[in-house]
N, C-alpha and C. Protein backbone atom coordinates (compact mmCIF):
# COMPACT_ATOMS: atom_id res chain seq x y z
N UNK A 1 112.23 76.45 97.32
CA UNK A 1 112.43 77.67 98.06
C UNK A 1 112.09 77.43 99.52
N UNK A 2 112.92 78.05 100.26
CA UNK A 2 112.35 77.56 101.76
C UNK A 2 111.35 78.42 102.32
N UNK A 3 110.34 77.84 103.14
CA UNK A 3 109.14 78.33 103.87
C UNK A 3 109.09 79.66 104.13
N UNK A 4 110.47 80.13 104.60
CA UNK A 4 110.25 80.92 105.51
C UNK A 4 110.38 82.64 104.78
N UNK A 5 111.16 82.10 103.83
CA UNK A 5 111.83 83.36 102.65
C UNK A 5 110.39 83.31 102.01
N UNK A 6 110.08 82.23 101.28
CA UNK A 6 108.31 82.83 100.95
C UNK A 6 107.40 83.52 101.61
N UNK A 7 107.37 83.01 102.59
CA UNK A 7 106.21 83.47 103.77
C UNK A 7 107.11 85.20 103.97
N UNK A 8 108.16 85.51 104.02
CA UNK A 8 108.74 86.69 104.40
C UNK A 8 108.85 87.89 102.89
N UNK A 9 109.04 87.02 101.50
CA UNK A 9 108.77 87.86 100.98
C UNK A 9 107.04 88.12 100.23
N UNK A 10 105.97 87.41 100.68
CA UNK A 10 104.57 87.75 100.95
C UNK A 10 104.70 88.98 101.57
N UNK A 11 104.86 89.13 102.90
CA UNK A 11 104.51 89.87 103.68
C UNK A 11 105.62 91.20 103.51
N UNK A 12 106.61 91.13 102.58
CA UNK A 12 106.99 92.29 102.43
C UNK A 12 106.17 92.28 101.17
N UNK A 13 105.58 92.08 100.08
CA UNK A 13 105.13 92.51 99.14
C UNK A 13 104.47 93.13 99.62
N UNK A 14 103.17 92.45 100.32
CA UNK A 14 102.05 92.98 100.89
C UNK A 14 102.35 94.60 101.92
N UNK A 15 103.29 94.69 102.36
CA UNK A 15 103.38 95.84 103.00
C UNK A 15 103.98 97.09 101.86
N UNK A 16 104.96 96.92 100.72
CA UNK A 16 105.41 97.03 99.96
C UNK A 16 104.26 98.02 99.05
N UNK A 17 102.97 97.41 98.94
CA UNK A 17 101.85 98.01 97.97
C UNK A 17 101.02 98.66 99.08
N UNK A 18 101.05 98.15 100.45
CA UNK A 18 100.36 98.59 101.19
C UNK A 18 100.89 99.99 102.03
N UNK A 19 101.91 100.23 102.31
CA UNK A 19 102.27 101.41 101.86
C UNK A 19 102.71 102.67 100.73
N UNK A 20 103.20 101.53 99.75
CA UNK A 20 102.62 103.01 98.62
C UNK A 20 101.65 103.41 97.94
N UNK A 21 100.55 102.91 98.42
CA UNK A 21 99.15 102.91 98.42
C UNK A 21 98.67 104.17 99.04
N UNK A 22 99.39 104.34 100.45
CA UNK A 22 98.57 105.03 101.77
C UNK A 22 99.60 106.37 101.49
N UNK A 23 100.41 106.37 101.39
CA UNK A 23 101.13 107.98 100.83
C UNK A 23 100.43 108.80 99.94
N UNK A 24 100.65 108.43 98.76
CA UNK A 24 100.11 109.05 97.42
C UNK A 24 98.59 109.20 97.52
N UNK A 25 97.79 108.13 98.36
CA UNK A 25 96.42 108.71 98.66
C UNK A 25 96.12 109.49 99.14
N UNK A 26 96.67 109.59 100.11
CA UNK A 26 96.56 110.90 101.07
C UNK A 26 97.09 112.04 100.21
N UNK A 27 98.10 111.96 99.86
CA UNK A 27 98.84 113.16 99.16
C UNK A 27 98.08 113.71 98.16
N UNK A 28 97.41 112.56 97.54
CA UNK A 28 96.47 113.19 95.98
C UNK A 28 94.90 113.61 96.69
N UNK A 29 94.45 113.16 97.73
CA UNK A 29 93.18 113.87 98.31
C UNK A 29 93.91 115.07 98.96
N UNK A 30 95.00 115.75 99.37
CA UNK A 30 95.35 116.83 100.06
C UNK A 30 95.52 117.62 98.70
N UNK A 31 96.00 117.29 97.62
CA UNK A 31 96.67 118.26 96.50
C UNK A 31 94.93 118.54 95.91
N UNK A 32 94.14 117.60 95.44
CA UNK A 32 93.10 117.81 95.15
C UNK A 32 92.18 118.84 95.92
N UNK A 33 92.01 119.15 96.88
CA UNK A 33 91.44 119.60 97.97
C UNK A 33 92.23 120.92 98.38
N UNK A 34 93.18 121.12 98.12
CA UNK A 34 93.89 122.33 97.90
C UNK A 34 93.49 123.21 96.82
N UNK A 35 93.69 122.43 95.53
CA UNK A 35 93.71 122.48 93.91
C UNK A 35 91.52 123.25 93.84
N UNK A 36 91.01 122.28 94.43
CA UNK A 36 89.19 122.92 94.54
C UNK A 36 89.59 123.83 95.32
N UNK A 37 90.12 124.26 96.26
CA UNK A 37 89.73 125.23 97.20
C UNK A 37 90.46 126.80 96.58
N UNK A 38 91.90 126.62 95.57
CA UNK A 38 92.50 127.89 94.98
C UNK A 38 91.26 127.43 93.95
N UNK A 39 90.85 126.98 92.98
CA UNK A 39 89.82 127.54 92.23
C UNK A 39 88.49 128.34 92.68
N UNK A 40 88.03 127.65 93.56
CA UNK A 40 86.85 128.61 94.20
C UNK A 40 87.33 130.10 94.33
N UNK A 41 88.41 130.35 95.00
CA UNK A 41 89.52 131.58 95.57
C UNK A 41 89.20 132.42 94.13
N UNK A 42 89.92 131.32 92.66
CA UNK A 42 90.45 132.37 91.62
C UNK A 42 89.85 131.67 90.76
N UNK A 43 88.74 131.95 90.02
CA UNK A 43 88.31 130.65 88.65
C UNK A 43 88.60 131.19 87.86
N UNK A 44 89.69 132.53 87.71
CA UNK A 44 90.34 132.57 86.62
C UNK A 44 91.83 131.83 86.20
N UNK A 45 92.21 131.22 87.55
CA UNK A 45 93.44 130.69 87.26
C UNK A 45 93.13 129.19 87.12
N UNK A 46 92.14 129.44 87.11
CA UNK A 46 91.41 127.23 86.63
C UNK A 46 92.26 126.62 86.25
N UNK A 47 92.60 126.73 84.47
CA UNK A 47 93.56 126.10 83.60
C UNK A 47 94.39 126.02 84.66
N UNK A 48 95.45 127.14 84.65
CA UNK A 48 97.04 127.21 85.52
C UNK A 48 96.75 125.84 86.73
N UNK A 49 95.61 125.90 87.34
CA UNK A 49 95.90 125.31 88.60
C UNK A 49 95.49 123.89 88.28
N UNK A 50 94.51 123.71 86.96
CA UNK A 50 94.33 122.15 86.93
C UNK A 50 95.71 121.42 86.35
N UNK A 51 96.30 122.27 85.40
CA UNK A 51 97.25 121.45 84.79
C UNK A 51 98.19 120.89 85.70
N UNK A 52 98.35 121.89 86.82
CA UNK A 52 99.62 121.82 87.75
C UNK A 52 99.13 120.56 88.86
N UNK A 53 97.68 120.73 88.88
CA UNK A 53 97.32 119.61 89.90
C UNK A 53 97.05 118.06 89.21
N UNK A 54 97.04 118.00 87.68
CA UNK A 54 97.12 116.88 86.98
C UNK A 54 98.55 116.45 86.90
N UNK A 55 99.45 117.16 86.26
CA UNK A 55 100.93 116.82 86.76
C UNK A 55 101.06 116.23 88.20
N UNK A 56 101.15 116.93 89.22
CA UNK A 56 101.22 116.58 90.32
C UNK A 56 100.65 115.05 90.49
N UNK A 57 99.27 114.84 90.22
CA UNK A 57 98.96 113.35 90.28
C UNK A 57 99.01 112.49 89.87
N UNK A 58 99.44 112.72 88.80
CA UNK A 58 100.91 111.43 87.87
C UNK A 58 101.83 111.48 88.15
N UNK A 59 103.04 111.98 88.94
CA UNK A 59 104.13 111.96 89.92
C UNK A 59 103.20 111.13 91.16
N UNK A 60 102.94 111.56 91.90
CA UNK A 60 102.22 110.82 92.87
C UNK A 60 101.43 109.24 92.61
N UNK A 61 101.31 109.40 91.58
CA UNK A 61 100.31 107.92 91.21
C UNK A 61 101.57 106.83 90.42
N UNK A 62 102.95 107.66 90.33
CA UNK A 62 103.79 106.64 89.84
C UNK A 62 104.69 105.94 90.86
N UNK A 63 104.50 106.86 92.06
CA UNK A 63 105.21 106.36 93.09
C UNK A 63 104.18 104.95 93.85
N UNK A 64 102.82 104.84 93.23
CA UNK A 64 102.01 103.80 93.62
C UNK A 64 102.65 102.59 92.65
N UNK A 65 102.65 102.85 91.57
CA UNK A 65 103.21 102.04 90.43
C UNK A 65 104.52 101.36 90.86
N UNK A 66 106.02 102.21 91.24
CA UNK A 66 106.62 101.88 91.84
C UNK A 66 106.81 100.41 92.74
N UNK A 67 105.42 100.76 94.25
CA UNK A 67 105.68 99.78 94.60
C UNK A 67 104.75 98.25 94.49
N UNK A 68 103.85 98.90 93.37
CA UNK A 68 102.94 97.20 92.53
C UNK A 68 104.61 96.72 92.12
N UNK A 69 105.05 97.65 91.04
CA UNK A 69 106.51 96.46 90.48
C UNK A 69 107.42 96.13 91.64
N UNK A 70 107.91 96.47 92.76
CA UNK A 70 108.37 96.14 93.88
C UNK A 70 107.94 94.57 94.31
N UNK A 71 106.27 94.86 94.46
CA UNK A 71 105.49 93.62 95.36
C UNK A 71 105.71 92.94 93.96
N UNK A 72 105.15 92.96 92.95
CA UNK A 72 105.61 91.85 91.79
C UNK A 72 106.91 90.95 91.73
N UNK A 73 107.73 91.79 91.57
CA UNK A 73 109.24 91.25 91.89
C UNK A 73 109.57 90.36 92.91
N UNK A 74 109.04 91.15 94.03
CA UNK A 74 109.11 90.29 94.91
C UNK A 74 108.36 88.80 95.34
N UNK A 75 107.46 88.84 94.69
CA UNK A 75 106.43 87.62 94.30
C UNK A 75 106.70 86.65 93.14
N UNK A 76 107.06 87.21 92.04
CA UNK A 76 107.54 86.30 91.13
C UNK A 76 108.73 85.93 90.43
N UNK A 77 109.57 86.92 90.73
CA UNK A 77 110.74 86.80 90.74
C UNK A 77 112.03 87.43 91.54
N UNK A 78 111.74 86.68 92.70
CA UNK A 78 112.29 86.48 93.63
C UNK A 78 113.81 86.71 93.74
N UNK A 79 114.21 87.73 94.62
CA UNK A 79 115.83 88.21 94.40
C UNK A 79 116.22 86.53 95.35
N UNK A 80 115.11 86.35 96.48
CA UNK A 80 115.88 85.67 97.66
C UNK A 80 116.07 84.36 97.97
N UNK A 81 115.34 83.72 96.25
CA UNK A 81 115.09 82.31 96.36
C UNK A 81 116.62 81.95 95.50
């Protein structure tokens, strides 16, 4: 494989996990932090609002998943070699 396609798809892996890392984090400390703040508001709608904020962070935590198999792919089996 030549140098340069390795060295290039490293550094897209690495950016690859390293941004869908930094989305969904943020996104799941904003939904969380929303999600505590309507319970304090209503602790009767607890249930309603945890289920909706547990959904929510398995959509969000698959788009992390996403790009681990991205950087994988791109690391071990290589579209570019």
């Amino acid at each position: 494989m030549n140098p340069t396609v390795a060295a290039a798809s490293v550094l897209a892996a690495a950016l690859a996990i390293g941004l869908a890392a930094i989305g969904p984090g943020i996104g799941q400390g904003n939904a969380s932090g929303s999600a505590v703040e309507g319970i304090a508001r209503q602790p009767e709608a607890e249930g309603k609002i945890r289920g909706t904020l547990l959904l929510t962070l398995a959509f969000m935590e698959s788009l992390t998943i996403y790009g681990l198999v991205i950087a994988l792919v791109l690391l071990f089996a290589n579209p570019f070699a």
